[in-house]
N, C-alpha and C. Protein backbone atom coordinates (compact mmCIF):
# COMPACT_ATOMS: atom_id res chain seq x y z
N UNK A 1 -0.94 22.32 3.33
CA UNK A 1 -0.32 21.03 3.05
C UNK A 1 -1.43 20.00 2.79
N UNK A 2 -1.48 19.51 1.47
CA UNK A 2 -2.70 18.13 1.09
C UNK A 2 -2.26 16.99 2.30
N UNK A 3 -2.82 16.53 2.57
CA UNK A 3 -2.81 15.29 3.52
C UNK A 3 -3.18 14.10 2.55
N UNK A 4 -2.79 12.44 3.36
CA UNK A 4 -2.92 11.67 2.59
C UNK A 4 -3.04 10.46 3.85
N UNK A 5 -3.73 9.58 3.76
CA UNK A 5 -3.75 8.43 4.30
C UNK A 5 -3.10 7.49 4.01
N UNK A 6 -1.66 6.87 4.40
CA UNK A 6 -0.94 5.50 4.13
C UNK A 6 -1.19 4.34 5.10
N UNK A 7 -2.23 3.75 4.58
CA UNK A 7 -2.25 2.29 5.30
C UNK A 7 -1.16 1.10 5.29
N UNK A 8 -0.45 1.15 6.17
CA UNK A 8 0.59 -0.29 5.96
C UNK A 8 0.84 -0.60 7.16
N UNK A 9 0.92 -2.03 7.65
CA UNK A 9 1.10 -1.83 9.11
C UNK A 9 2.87 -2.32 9.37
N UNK A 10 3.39 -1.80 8.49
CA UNK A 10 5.11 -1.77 8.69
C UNK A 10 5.70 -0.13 8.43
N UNK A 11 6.22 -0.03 10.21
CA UNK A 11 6.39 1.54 10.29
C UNK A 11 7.34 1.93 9.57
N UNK A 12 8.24 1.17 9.09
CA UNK A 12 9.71 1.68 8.47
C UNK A 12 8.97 2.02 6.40
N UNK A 13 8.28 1.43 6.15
CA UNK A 13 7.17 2.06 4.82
C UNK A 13 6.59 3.50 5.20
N UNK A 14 5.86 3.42 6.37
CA UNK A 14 5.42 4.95 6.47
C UNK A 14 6.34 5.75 6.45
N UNK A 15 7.55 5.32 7.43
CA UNK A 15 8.32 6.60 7.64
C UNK A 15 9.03 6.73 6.25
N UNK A 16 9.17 5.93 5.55
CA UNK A 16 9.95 6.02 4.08
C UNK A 16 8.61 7.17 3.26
N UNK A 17 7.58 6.91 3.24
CA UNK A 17 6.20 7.70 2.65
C UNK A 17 6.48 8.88 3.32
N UNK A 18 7.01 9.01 4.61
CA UNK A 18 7.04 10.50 4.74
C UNK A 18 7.99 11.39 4.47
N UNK A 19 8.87 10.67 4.45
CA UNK A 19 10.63 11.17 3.97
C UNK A 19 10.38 11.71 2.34
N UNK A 20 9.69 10.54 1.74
CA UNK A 20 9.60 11.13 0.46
C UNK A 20 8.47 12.41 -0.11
N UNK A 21 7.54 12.31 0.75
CA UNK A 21 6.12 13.19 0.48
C UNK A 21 6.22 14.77 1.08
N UNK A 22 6.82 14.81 2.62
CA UNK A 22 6.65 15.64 2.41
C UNK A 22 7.25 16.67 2.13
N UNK A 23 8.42 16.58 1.17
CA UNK A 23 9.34 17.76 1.20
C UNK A 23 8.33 18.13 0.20
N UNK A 24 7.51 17.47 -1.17
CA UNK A 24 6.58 17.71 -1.95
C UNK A 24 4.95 18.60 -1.12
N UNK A 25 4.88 19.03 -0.13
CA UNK A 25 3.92 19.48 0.58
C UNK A 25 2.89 18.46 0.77
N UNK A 26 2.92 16.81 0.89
CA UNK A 26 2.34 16.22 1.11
C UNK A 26 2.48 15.27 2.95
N UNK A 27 1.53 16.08 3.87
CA UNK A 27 1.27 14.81 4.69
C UNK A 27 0.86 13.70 5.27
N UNK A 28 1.77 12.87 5.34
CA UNK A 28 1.36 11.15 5.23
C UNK A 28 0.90 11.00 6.74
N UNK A 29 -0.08 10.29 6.95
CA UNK A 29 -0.83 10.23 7.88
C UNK A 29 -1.08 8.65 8.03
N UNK A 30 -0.20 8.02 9.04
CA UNK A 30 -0.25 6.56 8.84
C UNK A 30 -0.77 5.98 9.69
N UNK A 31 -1.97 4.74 8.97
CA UNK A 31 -2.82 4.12 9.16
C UNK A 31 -1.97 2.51 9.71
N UNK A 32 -2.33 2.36 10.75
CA UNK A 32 -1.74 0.86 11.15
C UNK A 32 -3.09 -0.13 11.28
N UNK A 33 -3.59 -0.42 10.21
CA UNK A 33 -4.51 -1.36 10.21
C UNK A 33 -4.48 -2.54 9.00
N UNK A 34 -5.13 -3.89 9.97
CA UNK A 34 -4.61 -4.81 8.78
C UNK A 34 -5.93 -5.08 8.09
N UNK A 35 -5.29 -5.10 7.09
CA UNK A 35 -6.42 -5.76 5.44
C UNK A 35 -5.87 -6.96 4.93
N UNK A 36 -7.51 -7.89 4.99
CA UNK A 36 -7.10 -9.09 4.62
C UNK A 36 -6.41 -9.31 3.20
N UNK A 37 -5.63 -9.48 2.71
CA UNK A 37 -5.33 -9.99 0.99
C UNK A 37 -5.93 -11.46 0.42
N UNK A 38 -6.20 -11.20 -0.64
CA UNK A 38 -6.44 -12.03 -1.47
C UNK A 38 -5.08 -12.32 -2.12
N UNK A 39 -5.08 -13.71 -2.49
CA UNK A 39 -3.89 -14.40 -2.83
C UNK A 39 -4.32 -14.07 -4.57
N UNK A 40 -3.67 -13.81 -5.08
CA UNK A 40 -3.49 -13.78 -6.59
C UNK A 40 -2.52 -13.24 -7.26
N UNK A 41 -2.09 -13.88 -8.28
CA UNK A 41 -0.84 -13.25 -9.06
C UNK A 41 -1.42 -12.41 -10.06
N UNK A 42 -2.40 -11.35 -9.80
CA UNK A 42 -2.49 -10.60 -10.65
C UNK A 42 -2.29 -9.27 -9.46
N UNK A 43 -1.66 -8.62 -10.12
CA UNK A 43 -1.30 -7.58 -9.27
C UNK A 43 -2.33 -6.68 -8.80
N UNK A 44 -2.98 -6.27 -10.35
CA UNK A 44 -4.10 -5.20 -10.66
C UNK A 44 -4.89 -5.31 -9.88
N UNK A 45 -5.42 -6.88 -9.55
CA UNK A 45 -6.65 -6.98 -9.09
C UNK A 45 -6.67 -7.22 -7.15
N UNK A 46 -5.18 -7.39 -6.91
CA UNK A 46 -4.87 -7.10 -5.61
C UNK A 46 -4.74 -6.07 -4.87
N UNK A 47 -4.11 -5.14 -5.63
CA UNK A 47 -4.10 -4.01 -5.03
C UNK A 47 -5.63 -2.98 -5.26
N UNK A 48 -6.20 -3.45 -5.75
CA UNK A 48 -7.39 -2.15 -6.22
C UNK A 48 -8.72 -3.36 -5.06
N UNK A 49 -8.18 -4.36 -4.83
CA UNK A 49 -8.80 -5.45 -3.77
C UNK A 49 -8.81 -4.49 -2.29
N UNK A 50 -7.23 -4.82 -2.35
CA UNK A 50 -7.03 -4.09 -0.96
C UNK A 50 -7.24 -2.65 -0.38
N UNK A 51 -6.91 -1.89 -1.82
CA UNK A 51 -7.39 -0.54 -1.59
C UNK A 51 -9.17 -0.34 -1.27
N UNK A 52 -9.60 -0.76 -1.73
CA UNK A 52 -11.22 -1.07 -2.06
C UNK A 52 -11.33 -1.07 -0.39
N UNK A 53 -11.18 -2.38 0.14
CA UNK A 53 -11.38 -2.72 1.67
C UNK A 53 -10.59 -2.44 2.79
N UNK A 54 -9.66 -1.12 2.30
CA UNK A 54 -8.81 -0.31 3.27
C UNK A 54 -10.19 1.05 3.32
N UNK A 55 -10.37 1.27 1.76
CA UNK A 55 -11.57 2.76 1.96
C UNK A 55 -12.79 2.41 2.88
N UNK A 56 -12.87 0.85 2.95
CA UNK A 56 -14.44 0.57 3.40
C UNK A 56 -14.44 0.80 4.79
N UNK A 57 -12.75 0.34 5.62
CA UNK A 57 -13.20 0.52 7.25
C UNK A 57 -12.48 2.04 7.22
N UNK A 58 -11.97 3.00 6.59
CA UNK A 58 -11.45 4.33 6.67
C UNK A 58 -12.01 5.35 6.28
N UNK A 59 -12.89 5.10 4.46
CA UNK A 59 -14.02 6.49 4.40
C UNK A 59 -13.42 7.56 4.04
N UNK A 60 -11.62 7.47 4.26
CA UNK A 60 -11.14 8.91 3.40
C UNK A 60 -10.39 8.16 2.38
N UNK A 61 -9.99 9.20 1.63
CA UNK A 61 -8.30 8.92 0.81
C UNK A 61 -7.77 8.64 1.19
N UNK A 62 -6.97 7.44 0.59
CA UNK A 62 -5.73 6.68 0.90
C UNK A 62 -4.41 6.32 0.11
N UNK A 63 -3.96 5.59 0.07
CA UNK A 63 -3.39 4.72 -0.73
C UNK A 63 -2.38 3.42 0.13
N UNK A 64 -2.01 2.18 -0.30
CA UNK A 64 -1.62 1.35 0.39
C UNK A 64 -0.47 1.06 -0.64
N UNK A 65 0.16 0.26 0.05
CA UNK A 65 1.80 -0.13 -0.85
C UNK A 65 1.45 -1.81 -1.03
N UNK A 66 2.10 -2.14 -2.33
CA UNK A 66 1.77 -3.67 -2.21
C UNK A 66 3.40 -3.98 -3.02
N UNK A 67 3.73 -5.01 -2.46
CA UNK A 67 5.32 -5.73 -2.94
C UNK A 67 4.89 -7.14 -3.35
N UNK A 68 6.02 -7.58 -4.34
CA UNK A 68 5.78 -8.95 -4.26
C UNK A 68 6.99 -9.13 -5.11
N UNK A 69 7.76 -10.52 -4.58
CA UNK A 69 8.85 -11.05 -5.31
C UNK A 69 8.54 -11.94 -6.46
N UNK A 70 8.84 -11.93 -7.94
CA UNK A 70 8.15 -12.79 -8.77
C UNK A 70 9.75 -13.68 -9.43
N UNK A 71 9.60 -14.71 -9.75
CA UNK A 71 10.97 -15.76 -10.07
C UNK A 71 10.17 -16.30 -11.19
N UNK A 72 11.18 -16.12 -12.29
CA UNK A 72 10.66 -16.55 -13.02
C UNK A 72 11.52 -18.02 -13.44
N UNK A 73 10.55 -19.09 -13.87
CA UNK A 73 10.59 -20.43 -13.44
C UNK A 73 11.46 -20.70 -14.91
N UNK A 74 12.55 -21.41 -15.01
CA UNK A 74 13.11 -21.54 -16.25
C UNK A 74 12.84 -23.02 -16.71
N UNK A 75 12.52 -23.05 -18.20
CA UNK A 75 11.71 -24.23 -18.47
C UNK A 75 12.72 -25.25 -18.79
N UNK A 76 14.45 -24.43 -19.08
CA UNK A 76 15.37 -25.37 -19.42
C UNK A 76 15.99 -25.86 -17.72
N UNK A 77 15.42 -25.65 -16.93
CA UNK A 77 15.46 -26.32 -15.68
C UNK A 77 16.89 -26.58 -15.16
C-alpha cells in the first residue's frame, strides 16, 4: 500500500482523505500541524506556498487541501 502524508489540522478532511484513498490502495497518514498562510488571491501561489513550508518542517511527501469561497462582486450593484 503507497502511503501519503495529509497535512490539515481539521480531522473531518483527513478522515474524508481516507474514505476516499484508500479503497484506491492509498494510505493517508494525517499530519495535524499548522502552516502559516499567506493571504493572496492567487490560488497557485498559495497552495505551492503552503505545500513548500509543510515539506520544510516534514521532509516526506505530502499534500495539503486548500478551500476558498470566491463572490464575485457585481458591477451593476
Amino acid at each position: 500500500m503507497v502511503e501519503i502524508r495529509f497535512v490539515s489540522n481539521n480531522q473531518h478532511k483527513q478522515e474524508e482523505a481516507k474514505t476516499i484513498l484508500e479503497p484506491a490502495g492509498i494510505r493517508v497518514v494525517p499530519l495535524t500541524i499548522k502552516v502559516e498562510e499567506i493571504q493572496s488571491e492567487d490560488t497557485d501561489k498559495l497552495v505551492k506556498d503552503k505545500t513548500l513550508k509543510a515539506f520544510e518542517r516534514v521532509g516526506r511527501s505530502l499534500f495539503v487541501e486548500q478551500t476558498g469561497l470566491y463572490l464575485k462582486r457585481s458591477l451593476a450593484g
